[in-house]
Protein backbone atom coordinates (compact mmCIF):
# COMPACT_ATOMS: atom_id res chain seq x y z
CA UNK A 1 99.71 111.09 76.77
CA UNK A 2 98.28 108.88 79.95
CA UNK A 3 96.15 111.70 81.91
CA UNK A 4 97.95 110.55 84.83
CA UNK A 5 100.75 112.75 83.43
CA UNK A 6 99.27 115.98 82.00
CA UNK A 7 100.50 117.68 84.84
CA UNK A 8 104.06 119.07 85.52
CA UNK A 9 103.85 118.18 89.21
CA UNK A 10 103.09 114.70 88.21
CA UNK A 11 105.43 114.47 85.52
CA UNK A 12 108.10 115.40 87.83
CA UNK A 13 107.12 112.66 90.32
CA UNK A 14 107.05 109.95 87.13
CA UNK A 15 110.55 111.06 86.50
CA UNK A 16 111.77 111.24 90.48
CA UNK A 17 110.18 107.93 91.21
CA UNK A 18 111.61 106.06 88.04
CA UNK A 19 115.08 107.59 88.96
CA UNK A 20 114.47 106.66 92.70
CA UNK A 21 113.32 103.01 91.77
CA UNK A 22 116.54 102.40 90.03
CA UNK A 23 118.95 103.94 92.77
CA UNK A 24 117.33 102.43 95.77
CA UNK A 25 117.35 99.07 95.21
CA UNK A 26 121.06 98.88 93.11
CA UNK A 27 122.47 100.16 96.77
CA UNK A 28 120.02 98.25 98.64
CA UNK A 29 121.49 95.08 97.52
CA UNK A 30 124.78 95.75 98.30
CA UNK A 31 123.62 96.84 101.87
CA UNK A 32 121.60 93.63 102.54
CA UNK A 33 124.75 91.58 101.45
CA UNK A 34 126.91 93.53 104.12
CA UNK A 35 124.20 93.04 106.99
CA UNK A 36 123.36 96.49 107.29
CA UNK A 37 119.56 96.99 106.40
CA UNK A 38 119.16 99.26 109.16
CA UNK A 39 121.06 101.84 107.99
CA UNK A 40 118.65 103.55 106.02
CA UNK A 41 116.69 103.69 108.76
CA UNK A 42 119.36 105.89 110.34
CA UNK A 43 120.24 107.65 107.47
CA UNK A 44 116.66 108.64 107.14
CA UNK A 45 116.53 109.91 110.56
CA UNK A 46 119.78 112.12 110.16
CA UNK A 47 118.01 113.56 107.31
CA UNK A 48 114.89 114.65 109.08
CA UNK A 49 117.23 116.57 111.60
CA UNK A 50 118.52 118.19 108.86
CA UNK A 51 115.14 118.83 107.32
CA UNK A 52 113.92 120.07 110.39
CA UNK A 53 116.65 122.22 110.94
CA UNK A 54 116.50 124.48 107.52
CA UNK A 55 112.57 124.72 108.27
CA UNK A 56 113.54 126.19 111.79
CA UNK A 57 116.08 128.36 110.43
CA UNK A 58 113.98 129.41 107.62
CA UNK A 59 111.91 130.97 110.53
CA UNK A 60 114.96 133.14 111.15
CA UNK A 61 116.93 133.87 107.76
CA UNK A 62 115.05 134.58 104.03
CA UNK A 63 118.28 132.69 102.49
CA UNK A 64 116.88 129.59 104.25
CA UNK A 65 113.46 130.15 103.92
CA UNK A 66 114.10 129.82 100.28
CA UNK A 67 116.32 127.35 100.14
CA UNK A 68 115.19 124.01 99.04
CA UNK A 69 115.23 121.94 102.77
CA UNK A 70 116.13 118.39 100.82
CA UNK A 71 120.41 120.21 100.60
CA UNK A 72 120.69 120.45 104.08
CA UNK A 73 118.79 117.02 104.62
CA UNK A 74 121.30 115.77 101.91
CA UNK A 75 124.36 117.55 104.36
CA UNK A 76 123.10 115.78 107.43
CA UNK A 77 123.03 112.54 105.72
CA UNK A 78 126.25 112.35 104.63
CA UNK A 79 127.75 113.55 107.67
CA UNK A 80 125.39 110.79 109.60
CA UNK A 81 127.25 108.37 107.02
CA UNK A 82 130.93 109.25 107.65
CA UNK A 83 130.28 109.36 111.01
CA UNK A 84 128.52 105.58 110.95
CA UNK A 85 131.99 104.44 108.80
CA UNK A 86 133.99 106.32 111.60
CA UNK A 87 132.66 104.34 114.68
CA UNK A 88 132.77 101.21 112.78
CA UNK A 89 136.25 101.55 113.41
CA UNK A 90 135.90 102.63 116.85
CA UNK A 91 134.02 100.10 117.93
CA UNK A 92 135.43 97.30 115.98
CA UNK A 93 134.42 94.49 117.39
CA UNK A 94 130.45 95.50 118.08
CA UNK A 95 130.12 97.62 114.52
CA UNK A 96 126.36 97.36 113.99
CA UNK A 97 126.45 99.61 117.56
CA UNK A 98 127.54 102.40 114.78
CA UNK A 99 124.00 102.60 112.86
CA UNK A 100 122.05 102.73 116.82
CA UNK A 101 123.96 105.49 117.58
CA UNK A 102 123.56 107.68 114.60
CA UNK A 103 119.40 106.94 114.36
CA UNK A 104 119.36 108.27 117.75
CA UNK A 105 120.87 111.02 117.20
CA UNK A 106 118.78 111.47 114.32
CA UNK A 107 116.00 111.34 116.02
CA UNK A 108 117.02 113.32 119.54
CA UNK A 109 117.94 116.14 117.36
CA UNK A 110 115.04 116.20 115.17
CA UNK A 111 112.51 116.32 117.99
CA UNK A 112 114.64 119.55 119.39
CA UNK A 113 114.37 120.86 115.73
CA UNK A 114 110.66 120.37 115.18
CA UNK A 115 109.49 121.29 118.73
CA UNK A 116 111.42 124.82 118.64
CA UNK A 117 109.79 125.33 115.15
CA UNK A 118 106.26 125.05 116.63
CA UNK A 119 106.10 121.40 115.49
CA UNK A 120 104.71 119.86 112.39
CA UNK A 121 103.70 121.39 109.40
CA UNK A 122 102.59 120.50 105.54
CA UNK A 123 106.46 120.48 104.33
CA UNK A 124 107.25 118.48 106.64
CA UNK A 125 104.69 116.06 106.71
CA UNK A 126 105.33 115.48 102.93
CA UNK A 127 108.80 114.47 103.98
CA UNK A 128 107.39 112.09 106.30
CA UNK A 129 105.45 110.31 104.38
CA UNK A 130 105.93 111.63 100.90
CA UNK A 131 103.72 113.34 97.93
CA UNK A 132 103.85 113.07 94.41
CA UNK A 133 102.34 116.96 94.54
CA UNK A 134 105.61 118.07 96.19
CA UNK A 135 107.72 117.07 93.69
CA UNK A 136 109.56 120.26 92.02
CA UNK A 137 111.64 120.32 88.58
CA UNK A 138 114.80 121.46 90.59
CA UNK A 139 114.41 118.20 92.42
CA UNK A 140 114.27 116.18 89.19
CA UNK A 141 117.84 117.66 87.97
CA UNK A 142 119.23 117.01 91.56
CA UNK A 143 117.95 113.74 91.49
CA UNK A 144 118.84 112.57 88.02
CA UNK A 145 122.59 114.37 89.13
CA UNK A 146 122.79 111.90 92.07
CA UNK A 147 121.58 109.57 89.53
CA UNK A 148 124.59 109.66 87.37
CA UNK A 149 127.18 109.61 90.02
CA UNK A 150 125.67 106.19 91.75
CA UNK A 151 126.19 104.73 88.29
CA UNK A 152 129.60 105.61 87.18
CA UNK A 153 130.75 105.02 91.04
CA UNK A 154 129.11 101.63 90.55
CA UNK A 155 130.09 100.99 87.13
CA UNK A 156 134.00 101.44 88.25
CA UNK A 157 133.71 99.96 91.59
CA UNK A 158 131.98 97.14 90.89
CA UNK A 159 134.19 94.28 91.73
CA UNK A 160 135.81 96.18 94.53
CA UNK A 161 132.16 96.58 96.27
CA UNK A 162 131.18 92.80 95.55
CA UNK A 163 134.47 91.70 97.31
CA UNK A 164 133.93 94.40 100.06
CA UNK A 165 130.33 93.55 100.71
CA UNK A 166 130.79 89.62 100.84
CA UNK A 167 134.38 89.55 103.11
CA UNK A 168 135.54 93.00 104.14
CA UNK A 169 138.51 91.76 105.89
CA UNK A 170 139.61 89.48 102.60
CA UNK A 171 139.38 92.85 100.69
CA UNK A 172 141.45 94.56 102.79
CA UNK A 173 144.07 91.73 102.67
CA UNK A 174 143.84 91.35 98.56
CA UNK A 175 145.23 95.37 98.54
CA UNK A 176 141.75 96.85 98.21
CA UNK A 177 141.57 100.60 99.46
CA UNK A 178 138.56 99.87 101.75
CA UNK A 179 138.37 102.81 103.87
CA UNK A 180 137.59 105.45 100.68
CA UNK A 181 135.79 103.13 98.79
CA UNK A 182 133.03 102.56 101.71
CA UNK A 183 132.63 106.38 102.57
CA UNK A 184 132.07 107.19 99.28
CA UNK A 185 129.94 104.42 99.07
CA UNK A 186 128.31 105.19 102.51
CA UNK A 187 127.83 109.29 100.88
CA UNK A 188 126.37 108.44 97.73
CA UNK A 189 123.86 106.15 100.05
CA UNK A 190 123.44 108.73 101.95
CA UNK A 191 122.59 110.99 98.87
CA UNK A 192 120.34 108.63 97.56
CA UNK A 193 117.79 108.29 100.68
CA UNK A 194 117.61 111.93 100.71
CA UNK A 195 116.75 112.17 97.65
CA UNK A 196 114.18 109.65 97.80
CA UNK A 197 112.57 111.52 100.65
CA UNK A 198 109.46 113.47 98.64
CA UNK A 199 108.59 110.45 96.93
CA UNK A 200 108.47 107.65 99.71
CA UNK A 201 108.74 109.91 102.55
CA UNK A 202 111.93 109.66 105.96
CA UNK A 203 109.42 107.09 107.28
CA UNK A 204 109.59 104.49 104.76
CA UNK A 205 112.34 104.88 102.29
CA UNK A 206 114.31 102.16 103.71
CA UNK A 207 111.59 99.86 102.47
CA UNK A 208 113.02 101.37 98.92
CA UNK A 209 116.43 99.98 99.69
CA UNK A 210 115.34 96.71 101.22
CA UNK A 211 112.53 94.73 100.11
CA UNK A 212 112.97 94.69 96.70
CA UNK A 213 115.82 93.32 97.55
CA UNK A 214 114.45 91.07 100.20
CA UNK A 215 111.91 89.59 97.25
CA UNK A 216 114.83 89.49 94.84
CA UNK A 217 117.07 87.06 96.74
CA UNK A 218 114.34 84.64 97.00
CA UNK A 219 114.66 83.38 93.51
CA UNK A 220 117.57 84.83 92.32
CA UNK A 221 120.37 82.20 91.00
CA UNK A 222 123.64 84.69 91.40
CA UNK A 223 124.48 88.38 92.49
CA UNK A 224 124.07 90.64 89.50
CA UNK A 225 120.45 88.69 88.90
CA UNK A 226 119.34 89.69 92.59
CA UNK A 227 120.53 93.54 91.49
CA UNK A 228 118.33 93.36 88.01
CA UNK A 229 115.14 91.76 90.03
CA UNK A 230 115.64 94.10 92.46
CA UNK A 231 115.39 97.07 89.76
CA UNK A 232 112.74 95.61 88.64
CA UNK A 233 110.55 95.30 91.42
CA UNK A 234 111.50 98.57 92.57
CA UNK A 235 110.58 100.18 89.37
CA UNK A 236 107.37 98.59 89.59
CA UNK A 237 106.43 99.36 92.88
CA UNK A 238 106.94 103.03 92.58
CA UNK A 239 104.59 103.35 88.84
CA UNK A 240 101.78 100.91 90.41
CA UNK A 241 102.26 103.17 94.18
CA UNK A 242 102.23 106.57 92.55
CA UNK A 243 99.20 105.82 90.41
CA UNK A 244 97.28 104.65 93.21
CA UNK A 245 98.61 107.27 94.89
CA UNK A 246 97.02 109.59 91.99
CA UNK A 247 93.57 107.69 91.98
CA UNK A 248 92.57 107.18 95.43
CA UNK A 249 94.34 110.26 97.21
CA UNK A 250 96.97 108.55 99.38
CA UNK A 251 100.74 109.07 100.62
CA UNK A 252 102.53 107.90 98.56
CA UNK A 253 104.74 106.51 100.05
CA UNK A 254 102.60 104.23 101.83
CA UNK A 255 101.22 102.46 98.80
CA UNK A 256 104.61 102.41 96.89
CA UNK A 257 105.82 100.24 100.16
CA UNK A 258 102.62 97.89 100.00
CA UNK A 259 103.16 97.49 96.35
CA UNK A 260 106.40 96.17 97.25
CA UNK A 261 104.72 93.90 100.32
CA UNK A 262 102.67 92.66 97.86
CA UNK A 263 105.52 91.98 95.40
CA UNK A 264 107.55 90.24 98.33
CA UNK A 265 104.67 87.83 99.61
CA UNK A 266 104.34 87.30 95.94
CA UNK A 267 107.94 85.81 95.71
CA UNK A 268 107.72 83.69 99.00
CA UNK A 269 104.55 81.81 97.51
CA UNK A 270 106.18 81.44 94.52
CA UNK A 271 108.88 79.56 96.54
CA UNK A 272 107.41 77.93 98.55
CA UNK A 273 105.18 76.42 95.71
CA UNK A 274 107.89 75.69 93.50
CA UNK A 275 110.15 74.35 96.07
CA UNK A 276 113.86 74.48 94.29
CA UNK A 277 117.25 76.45 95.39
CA UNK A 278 117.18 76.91 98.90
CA UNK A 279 116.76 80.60 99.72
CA UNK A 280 118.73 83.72 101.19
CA UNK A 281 122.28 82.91 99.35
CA UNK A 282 123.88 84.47 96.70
């Protein structure tokens, strides 16, 4: 056994991270192709507030202080997600106003969370910027649960989300049921970055979503290539991060997301040098 992984804290951040690395960027590409990279971003921020609000309760109530804070994250997320589908419709013709709206939010009411709990502390700082040593086994199972509902949801929905993501509108028209195909697809994204939050941290787990997928699309030749690359480079990102991570006592999030820097700039100079397909379409 690698002595990177004689430990059950880091065995349960192998496991997290390899299940993360898969999730992320399978969404992620799916996101990118509707325009909506931000939304992680927003996501992420909804999930803080609800981070920050079991660690202020906790303060108050034993229930909470034992609960694990990533469920009421996950409960804030989703709710930040319907509510992002919700005033897509309401403002129809301005919809990326819907993701601006909900990151504020997110981040008004996390402020008033953290500031009446006395402000930071080491919990939440992990969930900022993630750590492999936070990692529990209970978060492995909930994890590798959220795990096997993106696939199956994926696995069924397949063509309905390629046709969705590319022409929303033509989807609509062909008979597709848009509206509870993207909120489930908007919760289980929303279940996925809060998941993703001890390993990568709220800070930089859209980078988990979107540059893989960003590196992917540069030499891809067709959708469902762009989603295996993107795997791929995810997957790698998070074992070369979290071993650095290990070794030189970083967050690590931080050097999971300049793994994947690396593994972008890596893909533009290999474009640039081999000069074929023109870039950025699928």
């Amino acid at each position: 056994m690698l002595p990177f992984l004689k430990y059950e804290f880091l065995q349960n951040a192998f496991l997290t991270g390899i299940m993360v690395g898969l999730l992320a960027p399978v969404l992620g590409v799916f996101i990118v192709v509707r325009r909506q990279a931000l939304i992680a971003d927003a996501l992420s921020h909804i999930t803080l507030a609800g981070i920050a609000a079991n660690l202020l309760l906790g303060k108050w109530s034993s229930f909470f202080a034992a609960a694990n804070p990533i469920y009421m994250g996950m409960a804030f997320s989703v709710g930040g997600a319907i509510f992002i589908e919700q005033l897509r419709k309401v403002y129809k013709h301005y919809e990326e106003l819907a993701i601006p709206i909900i990151m504020s939010a997110g981040i008004g009411l996390s402020v008033i969370f953290i500031s009446m709990a006395d402000g930071f502390n080491t919990d939440l700082f992990n969930y900022l910027f993630g750590s492999i040593i936070a990692v529990k086994r209970s978060d492995v199972w909930t994890v590798f649960a959220i795990l096997i509902v993106v696939l199956l949801f994926v696995f069924f929905m397949y063509k309905e989300l390629f046709v969705l993501s590319f022409d929303e509108e033509q989807g609509k028209l062909s008979g597709i049921r848009s509206n509870w195909i993207l909120v489930a697809f908007m919760a289980i994204t929303a279940l996925v970055i809060a998941a993703s939050m001890k390993i990568v941290g709220i800070l930089l787990v859209s980078a988990l979503m979107t540059l893989p997928v960003a590196a992917s699309i540069r030499i891809a030749k067709g959708f469902k290539q762009a989603i295996w690359l993107s795997v791929l480079f995810g997957e790698i990102s998070v074992i070369a991060g979290m071993f650095l991570s290990y070794y030189l006592d970083l967050a690590s999030g931080g050097t999971i997301v300049l793994c994947l820097v690396v593994i972008l700039f890596l893909t533009i100079l290999y474009k640039k040098f081999t000069g074929s397909r023109k870039v950025g379409h699928l």
